[in-house]
PDB file of N, CA and C in Angstrom:
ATOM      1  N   UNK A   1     -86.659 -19.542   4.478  1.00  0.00           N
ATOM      2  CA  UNK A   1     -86.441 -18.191   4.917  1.00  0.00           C
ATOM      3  C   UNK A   1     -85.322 -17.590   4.078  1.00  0.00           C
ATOM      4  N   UNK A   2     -85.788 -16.596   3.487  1.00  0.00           N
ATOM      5  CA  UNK A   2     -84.371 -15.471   3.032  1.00  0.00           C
ATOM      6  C   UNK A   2     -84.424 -14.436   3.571  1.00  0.00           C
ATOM      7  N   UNK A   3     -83.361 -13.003   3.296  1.00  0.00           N
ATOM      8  CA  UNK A   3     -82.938 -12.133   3.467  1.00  0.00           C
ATOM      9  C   UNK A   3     -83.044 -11.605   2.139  1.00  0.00           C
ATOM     10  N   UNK A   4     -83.679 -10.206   2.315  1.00  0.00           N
ATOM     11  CA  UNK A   4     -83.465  -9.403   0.914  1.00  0.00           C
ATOM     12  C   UNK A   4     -83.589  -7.948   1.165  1.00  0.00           C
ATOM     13  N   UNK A   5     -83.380  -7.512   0.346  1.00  0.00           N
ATOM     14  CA  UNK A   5     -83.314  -5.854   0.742  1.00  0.00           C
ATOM     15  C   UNK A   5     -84.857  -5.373   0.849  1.00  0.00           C
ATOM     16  N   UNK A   6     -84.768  -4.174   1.707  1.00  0.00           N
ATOM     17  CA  UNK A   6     -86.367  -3.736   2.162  1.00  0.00           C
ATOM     18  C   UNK A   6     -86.712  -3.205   1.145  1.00  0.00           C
ATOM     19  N   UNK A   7     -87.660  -2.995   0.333  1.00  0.00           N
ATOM     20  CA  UNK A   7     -88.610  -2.396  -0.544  1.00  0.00           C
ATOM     21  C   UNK A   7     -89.492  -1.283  -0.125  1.00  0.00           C
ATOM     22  N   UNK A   8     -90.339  -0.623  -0.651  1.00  0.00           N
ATOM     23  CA  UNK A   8     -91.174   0.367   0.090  1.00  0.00           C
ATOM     24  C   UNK A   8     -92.499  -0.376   0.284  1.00  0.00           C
ATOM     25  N   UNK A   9     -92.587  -1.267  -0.563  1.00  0.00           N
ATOM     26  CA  UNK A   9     -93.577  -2.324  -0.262  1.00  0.00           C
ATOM     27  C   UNK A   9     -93.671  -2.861   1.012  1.00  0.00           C
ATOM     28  N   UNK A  10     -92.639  -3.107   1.856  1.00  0.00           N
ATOM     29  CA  UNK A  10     -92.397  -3.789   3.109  1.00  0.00           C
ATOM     30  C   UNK A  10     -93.319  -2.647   3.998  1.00  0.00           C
ATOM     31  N   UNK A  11     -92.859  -1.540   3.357  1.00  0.00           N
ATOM     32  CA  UNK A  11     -93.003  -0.574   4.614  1.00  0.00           C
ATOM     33  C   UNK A  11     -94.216  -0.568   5.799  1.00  0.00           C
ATOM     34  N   UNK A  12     -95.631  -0.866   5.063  1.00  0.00           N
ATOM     35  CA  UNK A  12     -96.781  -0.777   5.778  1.00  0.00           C
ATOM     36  C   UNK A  12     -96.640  -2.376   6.410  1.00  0.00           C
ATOM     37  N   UNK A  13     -96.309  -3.551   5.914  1.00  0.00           N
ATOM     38  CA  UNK A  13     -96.443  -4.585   6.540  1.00  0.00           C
ATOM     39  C   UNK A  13     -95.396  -4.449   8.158  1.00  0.00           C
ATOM     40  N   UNK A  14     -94.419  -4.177   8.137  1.00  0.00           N
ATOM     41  CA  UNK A  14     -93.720  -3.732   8.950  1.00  0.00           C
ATOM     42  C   UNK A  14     -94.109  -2.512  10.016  1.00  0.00           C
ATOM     43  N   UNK A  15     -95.447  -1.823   9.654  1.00  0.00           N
ATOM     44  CA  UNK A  15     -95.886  -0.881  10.201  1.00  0.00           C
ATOM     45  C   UNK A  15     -96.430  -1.389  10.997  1.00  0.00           C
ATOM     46  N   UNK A  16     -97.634  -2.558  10.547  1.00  0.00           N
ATOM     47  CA  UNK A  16     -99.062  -3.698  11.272  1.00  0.00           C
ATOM     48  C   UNK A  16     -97.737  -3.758  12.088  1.00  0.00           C
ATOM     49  N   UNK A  17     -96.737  -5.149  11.868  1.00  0.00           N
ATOM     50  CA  UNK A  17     -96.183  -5.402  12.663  1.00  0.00           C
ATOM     51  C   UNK A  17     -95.988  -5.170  14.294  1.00  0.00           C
ATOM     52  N   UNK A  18     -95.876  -3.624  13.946  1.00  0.00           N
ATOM     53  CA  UNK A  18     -95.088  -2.991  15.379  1.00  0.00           C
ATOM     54  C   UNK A  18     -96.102  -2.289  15.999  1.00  0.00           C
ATOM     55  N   UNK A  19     -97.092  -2.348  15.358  1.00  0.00           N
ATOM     56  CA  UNK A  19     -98.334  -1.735  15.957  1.00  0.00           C
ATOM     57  C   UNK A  19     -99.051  -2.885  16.917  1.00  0.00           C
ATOM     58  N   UNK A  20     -98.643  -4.269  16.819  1.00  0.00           N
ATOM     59  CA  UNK A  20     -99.079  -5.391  17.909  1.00  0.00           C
ATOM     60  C   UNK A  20     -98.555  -5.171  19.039  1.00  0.00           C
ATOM     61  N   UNK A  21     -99.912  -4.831  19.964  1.00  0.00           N
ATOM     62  CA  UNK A  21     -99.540  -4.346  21.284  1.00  0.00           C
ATOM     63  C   UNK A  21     -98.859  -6.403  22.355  1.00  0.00           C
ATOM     64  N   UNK A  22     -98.977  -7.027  22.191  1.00  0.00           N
ATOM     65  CA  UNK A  22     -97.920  -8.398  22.164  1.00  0.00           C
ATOM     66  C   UNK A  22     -96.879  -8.683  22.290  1.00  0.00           C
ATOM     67  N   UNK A  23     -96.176  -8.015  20.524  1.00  0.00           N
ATOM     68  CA  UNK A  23     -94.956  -7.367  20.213  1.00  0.00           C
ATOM     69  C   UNK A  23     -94.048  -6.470  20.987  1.00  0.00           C
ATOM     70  N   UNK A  24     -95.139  -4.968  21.174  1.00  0.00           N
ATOM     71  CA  UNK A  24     -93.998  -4.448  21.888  1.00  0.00           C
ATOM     72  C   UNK A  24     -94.244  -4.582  23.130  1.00  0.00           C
ATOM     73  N   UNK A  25     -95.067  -5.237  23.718  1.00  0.00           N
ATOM     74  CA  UNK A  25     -94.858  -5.674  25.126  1.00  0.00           C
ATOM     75  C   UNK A  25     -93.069  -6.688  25.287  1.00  0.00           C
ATOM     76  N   UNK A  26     -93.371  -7.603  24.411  1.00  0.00           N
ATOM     77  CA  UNK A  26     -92.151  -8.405  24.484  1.00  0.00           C
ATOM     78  C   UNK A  26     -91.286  -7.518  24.113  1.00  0.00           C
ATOM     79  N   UNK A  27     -91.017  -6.761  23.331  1.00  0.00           N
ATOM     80  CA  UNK A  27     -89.709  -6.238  22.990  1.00  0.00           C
ATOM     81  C   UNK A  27     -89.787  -4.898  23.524  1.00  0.00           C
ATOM     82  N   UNK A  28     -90.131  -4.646  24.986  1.00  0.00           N
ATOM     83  CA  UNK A  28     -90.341  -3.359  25.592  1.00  0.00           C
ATOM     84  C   UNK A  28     -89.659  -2.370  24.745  1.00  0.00           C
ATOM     85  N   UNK A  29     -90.618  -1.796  23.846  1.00  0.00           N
ATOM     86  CA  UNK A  29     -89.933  -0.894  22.353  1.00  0.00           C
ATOM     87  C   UNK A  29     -90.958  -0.529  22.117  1.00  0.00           C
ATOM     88  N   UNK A  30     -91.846   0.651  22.386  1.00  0.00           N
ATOM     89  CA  UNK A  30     -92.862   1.654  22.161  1.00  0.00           C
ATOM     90  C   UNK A  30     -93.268   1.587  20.461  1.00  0.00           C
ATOM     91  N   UNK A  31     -94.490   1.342  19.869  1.00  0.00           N
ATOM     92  CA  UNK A  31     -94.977   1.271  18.774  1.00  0.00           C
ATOM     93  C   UNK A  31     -94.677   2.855  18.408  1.00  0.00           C
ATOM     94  N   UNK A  32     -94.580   3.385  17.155  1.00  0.00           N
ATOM     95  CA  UNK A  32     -94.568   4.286  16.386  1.00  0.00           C
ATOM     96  C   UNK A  32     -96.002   4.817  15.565  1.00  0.00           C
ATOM     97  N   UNK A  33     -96.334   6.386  15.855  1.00  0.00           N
ATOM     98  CA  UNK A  33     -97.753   6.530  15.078  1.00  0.00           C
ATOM     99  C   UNK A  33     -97.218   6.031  13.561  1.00  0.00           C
ATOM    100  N   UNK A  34     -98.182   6.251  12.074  1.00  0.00           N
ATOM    101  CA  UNK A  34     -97.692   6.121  10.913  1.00  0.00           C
ATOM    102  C   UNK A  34     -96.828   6.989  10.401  1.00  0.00           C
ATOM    103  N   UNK A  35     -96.653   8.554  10.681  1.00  0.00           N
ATOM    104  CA  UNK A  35     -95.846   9.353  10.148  1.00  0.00           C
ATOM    105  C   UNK A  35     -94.457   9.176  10.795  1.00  0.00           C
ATOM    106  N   UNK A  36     -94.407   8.956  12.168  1.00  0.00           N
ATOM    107  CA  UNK A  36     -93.011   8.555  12.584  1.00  0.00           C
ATOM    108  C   UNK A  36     -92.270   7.246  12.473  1.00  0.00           C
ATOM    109  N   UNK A  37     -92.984   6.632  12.384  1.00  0.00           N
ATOM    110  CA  UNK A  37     -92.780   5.430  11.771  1.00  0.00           C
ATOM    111  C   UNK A  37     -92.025   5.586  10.531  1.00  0.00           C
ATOM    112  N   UNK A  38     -93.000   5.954   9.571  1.00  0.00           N
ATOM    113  CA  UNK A  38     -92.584   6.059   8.132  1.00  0.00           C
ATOM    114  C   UNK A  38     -90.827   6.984   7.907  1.00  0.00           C
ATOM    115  N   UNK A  39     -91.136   8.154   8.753  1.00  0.00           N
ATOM    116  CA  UNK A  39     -89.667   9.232   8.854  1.00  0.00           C
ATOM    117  C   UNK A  39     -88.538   8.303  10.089  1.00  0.00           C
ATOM    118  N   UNK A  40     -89.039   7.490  10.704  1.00  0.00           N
ATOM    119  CA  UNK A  40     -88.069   6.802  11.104  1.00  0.00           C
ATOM    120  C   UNK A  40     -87.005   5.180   9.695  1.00  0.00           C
ATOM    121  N   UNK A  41     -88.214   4.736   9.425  1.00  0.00           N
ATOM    122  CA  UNK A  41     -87.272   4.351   8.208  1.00  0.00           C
ATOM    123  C   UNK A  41     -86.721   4.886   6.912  1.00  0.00           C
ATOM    124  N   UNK A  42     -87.215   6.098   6.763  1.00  0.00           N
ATOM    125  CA  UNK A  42     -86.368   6.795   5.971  1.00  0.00           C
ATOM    126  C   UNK A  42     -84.948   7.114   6.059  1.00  0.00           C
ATOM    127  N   UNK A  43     -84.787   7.283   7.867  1.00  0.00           N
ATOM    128  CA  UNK A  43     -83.750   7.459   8.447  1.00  0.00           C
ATOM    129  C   UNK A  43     -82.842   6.340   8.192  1.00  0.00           C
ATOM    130  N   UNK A  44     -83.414   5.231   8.665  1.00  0.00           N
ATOM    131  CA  UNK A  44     -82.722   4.158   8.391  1.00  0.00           C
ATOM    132  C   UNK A  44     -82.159   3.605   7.560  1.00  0.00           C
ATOM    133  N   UNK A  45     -82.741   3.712   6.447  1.00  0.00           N
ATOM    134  CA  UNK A  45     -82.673   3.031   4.664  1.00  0.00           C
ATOM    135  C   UNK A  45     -81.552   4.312   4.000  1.00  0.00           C
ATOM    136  N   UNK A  46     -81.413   5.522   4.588  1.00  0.00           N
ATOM    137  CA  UNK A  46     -80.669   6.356   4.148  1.00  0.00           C
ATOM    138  C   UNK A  46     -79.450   6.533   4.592  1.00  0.00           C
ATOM    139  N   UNK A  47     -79.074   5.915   6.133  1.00  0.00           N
ATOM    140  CA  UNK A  47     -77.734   5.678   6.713  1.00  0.00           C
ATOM    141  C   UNK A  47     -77.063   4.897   5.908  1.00  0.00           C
ATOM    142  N   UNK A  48     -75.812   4.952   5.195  1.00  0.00           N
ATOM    143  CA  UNK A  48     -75.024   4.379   4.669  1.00  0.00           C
ATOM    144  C   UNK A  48     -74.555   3.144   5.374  1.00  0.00           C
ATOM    145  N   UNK A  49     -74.136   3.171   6.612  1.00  0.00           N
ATOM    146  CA  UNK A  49     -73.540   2.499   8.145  1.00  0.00           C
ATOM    147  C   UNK A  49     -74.835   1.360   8.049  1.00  0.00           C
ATOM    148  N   UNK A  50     -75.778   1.352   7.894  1.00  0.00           N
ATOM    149  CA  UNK A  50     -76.909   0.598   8.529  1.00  0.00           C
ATOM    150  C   UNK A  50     -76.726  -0.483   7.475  1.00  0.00           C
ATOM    151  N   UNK A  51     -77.000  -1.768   8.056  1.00  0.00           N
ATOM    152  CA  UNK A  51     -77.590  -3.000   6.931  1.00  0.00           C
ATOM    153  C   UNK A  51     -78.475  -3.781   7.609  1.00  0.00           C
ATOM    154  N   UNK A  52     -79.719  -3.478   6.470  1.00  0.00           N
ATOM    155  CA  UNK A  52     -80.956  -3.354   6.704  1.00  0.00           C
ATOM    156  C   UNK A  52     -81.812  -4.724   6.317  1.00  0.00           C
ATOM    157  N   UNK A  53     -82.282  -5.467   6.499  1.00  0.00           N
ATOM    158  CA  UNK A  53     -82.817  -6.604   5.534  1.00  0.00           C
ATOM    159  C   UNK A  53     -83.941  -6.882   5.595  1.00  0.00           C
ATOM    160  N   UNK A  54     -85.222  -7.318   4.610  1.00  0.00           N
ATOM    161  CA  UNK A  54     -85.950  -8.155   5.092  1.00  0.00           C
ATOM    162  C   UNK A  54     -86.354  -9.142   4.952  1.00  0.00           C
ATOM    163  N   UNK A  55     -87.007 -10.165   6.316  1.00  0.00           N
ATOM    164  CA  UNK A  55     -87.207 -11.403   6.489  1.00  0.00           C
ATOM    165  C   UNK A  55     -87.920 -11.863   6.142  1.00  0.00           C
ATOM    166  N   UNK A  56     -88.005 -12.870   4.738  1.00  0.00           N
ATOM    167  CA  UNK A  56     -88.987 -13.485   3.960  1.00  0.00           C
ATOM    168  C   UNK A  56     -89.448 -14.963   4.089  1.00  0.00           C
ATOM    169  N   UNK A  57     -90.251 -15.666   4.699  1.00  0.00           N
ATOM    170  CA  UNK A  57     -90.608 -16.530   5.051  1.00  0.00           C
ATOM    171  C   UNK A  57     -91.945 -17.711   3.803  1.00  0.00           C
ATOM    172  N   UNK A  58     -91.527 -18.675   3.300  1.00  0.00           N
ATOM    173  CA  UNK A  58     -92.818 -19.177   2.770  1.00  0.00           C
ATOM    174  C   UNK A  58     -93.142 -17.923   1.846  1.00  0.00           C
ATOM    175  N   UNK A  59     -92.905 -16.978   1.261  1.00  0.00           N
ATOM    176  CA  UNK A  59     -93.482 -16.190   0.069  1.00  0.00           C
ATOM    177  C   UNK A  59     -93.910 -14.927   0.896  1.00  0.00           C
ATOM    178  N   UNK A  60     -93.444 -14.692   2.336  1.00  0.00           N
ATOM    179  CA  UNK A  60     -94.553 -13.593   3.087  1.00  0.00           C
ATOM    180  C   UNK A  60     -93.403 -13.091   3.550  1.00  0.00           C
ATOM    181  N   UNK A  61     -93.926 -11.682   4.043  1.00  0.00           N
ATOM    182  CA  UNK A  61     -92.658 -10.928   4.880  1.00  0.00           C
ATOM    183  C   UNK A  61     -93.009 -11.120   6.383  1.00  0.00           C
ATOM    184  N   UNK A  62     -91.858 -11.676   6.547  1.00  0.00           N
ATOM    185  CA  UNK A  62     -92.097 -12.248   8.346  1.00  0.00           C
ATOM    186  C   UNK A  62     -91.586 -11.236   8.955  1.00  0.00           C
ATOM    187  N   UNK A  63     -90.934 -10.179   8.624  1.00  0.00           N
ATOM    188  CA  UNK A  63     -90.067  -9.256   9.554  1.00  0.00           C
ATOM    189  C   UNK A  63     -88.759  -8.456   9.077  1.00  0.00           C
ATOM    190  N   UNK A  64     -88.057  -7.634   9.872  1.00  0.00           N
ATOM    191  CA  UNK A  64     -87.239  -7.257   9.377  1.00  0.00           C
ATOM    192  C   UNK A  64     -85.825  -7.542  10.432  1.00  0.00           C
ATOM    193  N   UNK A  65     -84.295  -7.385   9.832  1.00  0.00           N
ATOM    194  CA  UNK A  65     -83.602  -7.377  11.001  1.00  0.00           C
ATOM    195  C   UNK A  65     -82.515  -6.477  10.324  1.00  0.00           C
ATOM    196  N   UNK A  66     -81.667  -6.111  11.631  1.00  0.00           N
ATOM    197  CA  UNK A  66     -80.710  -5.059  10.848  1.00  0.00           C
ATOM    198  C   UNK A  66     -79.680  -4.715  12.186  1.00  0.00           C
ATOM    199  N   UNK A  67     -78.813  -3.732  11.643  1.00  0.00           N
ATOM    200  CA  UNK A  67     -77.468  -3.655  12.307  1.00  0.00           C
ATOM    201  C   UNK A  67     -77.208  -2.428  11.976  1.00  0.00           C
ATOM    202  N   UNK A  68     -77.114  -1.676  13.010  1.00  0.00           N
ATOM    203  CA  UNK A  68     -76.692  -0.169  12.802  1.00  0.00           C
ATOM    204  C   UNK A  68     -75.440   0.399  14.311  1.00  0.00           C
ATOM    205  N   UNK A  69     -74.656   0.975  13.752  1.00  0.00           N
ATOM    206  CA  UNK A  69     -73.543   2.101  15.205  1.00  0.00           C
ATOM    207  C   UNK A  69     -74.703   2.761  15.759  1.00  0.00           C
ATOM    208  N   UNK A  70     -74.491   2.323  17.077  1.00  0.00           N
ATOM    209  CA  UNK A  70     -75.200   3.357  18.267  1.00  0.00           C
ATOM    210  C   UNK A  70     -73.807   3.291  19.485  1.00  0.00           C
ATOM    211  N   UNK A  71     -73.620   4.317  19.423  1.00  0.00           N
ATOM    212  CA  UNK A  71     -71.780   4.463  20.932  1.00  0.00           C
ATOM    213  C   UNK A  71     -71.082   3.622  20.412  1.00  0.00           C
ATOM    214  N   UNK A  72     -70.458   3.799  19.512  1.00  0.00           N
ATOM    215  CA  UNK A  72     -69.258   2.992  19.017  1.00  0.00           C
ATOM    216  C   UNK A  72     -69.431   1.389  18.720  1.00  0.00           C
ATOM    217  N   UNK A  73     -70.507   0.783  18.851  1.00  0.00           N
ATOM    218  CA  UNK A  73     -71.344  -0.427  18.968  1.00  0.00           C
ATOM    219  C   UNK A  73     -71.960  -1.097  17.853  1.00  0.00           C
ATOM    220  N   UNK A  74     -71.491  -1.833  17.137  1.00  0.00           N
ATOM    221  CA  UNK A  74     -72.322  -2.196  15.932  1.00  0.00           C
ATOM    222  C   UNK A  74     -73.582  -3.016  16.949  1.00  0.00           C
ATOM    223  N   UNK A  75     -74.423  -2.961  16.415  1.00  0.00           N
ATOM    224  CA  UNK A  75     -75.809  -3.666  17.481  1.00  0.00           C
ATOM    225  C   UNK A  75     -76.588  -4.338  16.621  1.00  0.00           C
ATOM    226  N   UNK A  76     -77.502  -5.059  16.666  1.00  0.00           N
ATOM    227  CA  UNK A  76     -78.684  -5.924  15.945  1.00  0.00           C
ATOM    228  C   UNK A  76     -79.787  -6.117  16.520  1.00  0.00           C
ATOM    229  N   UNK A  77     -80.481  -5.964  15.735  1.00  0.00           N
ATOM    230  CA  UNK A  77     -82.177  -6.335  15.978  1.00  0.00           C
ATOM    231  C   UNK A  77     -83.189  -6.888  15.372  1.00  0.00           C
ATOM    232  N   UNK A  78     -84.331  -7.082  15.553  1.00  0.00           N
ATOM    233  CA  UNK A  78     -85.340  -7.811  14.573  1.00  0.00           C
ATOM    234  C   UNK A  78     -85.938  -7.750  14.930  1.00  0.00           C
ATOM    235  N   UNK A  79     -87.172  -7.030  14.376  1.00  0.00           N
ATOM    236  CA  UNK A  79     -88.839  -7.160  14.498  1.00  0.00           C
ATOM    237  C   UNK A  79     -89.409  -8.846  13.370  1.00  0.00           C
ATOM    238  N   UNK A  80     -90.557  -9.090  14.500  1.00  0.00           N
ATOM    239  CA  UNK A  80     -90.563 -10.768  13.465  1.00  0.00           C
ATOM    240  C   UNK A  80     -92.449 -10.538  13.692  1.00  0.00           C
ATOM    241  N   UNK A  81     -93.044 -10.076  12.375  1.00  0.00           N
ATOM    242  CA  UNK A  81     -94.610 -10.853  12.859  1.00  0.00           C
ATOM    243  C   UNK A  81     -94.986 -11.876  13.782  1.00  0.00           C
ATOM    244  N   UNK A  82     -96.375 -11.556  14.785  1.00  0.00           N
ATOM    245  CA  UNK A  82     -96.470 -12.682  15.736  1.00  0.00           C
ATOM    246  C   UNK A  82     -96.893 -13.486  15.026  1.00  0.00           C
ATOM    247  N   UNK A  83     -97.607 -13.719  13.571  1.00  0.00           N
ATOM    248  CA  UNK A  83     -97.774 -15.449  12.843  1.00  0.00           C
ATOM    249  C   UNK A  83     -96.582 -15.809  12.875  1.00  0.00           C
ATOM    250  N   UNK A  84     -95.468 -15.312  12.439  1.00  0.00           N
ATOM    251  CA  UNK A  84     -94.140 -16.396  12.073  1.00  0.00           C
ATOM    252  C   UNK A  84     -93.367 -16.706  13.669  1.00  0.00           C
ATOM    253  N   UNK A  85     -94.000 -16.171  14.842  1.00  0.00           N
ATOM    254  CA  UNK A  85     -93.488 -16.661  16.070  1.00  0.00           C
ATOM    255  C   UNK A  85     -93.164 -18.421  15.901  1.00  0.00           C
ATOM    256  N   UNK A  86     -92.308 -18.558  17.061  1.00  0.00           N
ATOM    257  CA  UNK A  86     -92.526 -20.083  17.266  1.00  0.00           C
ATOM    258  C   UNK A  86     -92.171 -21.246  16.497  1.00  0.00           C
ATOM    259  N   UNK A  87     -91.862 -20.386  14.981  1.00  0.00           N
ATOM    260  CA  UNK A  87     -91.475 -21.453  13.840  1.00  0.00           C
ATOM    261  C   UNK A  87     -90.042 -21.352  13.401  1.00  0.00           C
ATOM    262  N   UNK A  88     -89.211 -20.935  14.187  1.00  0.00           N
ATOM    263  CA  UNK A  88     -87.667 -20.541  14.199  1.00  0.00           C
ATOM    264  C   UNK A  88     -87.127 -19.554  13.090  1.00  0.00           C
ATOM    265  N   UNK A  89     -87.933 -18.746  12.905  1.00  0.00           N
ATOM    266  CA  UNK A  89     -87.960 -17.835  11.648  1.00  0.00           C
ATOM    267  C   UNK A  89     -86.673 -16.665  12.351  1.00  0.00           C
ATOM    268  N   UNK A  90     -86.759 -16.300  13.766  1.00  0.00           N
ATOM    269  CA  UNK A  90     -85.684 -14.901  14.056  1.00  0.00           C
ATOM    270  C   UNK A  90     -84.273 -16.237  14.164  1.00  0.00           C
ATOM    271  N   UNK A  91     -84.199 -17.530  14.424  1.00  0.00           N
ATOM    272  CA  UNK A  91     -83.336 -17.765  14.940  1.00  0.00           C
ATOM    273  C   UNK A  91     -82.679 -17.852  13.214  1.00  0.00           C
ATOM    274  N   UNK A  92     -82.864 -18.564  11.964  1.00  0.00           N
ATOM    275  CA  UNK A  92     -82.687 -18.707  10.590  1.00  0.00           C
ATOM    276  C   UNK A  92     -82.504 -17.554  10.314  1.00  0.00           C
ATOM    277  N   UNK A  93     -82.971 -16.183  10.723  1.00  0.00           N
ATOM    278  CA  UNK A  93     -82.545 -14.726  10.227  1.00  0.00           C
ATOM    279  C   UNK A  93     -81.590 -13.967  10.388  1.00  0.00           C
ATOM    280  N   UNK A  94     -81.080 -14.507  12.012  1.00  0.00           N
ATOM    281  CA  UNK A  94     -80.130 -14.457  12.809  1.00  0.00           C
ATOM    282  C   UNK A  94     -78.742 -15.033  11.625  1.00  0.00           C
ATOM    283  N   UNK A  95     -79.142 -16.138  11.990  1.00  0.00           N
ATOM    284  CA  UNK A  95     -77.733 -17.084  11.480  1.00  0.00           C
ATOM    285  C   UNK A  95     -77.434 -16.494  10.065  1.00  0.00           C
ATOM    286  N   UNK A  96     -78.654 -16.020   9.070  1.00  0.00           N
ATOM    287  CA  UNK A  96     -77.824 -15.573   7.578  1.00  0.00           C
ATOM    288  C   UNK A  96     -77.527 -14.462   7.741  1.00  0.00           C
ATOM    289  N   UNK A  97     -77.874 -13.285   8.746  1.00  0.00           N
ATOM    290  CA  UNK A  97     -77.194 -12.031   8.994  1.00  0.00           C
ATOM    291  C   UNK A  97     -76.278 -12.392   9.407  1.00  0.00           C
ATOM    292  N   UNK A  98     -75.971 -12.818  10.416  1.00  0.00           N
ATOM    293  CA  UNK A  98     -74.264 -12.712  11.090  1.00  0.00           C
ATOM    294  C   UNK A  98     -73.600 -13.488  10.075  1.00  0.00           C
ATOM    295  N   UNK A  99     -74.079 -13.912   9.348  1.00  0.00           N
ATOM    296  CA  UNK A  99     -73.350 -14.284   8.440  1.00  0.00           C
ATOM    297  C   UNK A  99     -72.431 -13.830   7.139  1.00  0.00           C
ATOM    298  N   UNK A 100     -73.605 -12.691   7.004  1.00  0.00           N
ATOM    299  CA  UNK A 100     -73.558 -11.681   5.503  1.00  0.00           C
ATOM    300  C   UNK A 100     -72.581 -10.391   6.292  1.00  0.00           C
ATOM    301  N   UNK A 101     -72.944 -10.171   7.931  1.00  0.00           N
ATOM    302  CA  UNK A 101     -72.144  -8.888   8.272  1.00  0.00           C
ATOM    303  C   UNK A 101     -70.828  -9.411   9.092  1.00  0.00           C
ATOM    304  N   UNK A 102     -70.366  -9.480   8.358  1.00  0.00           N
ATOM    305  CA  UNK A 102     -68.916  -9.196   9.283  1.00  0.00           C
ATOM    306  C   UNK A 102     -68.250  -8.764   9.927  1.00  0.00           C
ATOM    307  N   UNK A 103     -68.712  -7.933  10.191  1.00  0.00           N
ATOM    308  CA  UNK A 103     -68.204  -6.305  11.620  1.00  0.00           C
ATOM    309  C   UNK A 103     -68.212  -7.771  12.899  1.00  0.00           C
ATOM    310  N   UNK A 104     -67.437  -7.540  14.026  1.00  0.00           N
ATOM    311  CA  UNK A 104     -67.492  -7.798  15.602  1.00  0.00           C
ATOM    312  C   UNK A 104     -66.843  -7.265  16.086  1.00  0.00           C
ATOM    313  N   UNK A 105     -67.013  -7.218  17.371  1.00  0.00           N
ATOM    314  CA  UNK A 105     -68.341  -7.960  17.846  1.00  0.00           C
ATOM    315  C   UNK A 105     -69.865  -6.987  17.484  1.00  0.00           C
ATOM    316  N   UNK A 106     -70.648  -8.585  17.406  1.00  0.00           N
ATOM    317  CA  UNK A 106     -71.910  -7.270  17.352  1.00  0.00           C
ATOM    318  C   UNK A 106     -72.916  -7.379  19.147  1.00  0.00           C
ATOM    319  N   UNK A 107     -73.529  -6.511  19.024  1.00  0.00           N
ATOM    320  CA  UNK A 107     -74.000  -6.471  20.153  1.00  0.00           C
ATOM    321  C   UNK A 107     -75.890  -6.071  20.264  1.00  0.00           C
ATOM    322  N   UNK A 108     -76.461  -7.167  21.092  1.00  0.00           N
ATOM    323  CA  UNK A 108     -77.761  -6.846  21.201  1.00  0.00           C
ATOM    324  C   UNK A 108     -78.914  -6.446  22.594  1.00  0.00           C
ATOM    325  N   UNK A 109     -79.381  -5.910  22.736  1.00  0.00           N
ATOM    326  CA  UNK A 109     -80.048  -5.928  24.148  1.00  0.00           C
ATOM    327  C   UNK A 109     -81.419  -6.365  24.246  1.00  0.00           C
ATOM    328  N   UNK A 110     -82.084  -8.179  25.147  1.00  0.00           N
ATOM    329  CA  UNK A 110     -83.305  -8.372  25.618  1.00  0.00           C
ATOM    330  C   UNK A 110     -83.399  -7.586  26.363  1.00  0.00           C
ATOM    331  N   UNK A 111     -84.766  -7.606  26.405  1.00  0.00           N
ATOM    332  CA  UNK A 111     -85.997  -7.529  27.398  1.00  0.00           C
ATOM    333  C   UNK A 111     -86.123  -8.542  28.172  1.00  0.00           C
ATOM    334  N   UNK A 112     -85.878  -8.341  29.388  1.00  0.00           N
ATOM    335  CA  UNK A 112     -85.935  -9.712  30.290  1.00  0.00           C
ATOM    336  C   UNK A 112     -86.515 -10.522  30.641  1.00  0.00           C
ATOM    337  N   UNK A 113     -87.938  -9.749  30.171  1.00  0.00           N
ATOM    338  CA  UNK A 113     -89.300 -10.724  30.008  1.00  0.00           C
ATOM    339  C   UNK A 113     -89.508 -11.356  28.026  1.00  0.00           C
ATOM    340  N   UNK A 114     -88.857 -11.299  27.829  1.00  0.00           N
ATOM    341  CA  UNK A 114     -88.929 -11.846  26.454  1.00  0.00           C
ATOM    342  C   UNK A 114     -88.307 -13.338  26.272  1.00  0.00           C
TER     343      UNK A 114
END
């Protein structure tokens, strides 16, 4: 597993992603049509504040994770394809982000069914 910066290439794989109704069941986090989707990571990739990464697994993009201020809060998250479930791919993505960001505390919020 690595970490690398998002590409525009990522963009549509990351789109499938969040479009698995699975997904956002577990991560009670409403899928995005394609145009908001797309103007939502524009948003993202253009915040200076944000560090953004994505999660490369075996030669494939397993996901993305990232860290952005929301209320004074540095926070973290990660979308992870349901193939790379189960194979400790968010927990390895986890550990080299908090690793690379140094801000704390950081802060995240489950879903309680997740």
């Amino acid at each position: 597993m690595i970490l690398r910066d998002v590409v525009d290439s990522d963009l549509p794989i990351f789109f499938e992603y969040q479009r698995d109704p699975e997904a956002v069941r577990m991560a009670a986090f409403p899928s995005r049509d394609h145009d908001a989707f797309m103007t939502h990571w524009v948003k993202l990739r253009q915040e200076p504040s944000n560090i953004i990464r994505t999660i490369v697994c075996d030669g494939q993009v397993a996901g993305n994770i990232g860290s952005w201020i929301a209320e004074d809060q540095r926070l973290i998250g990660y979308w992870i394809g349901r193939e790379f479930w189960g194979r400790g791919v968010a927990t390895a993505a986890l550990a080299a982000f908090v690793a690379e960001v140094k801000e704390r505390p950081l802060h995240a919020f489950v879903a309680k069914h997740n």
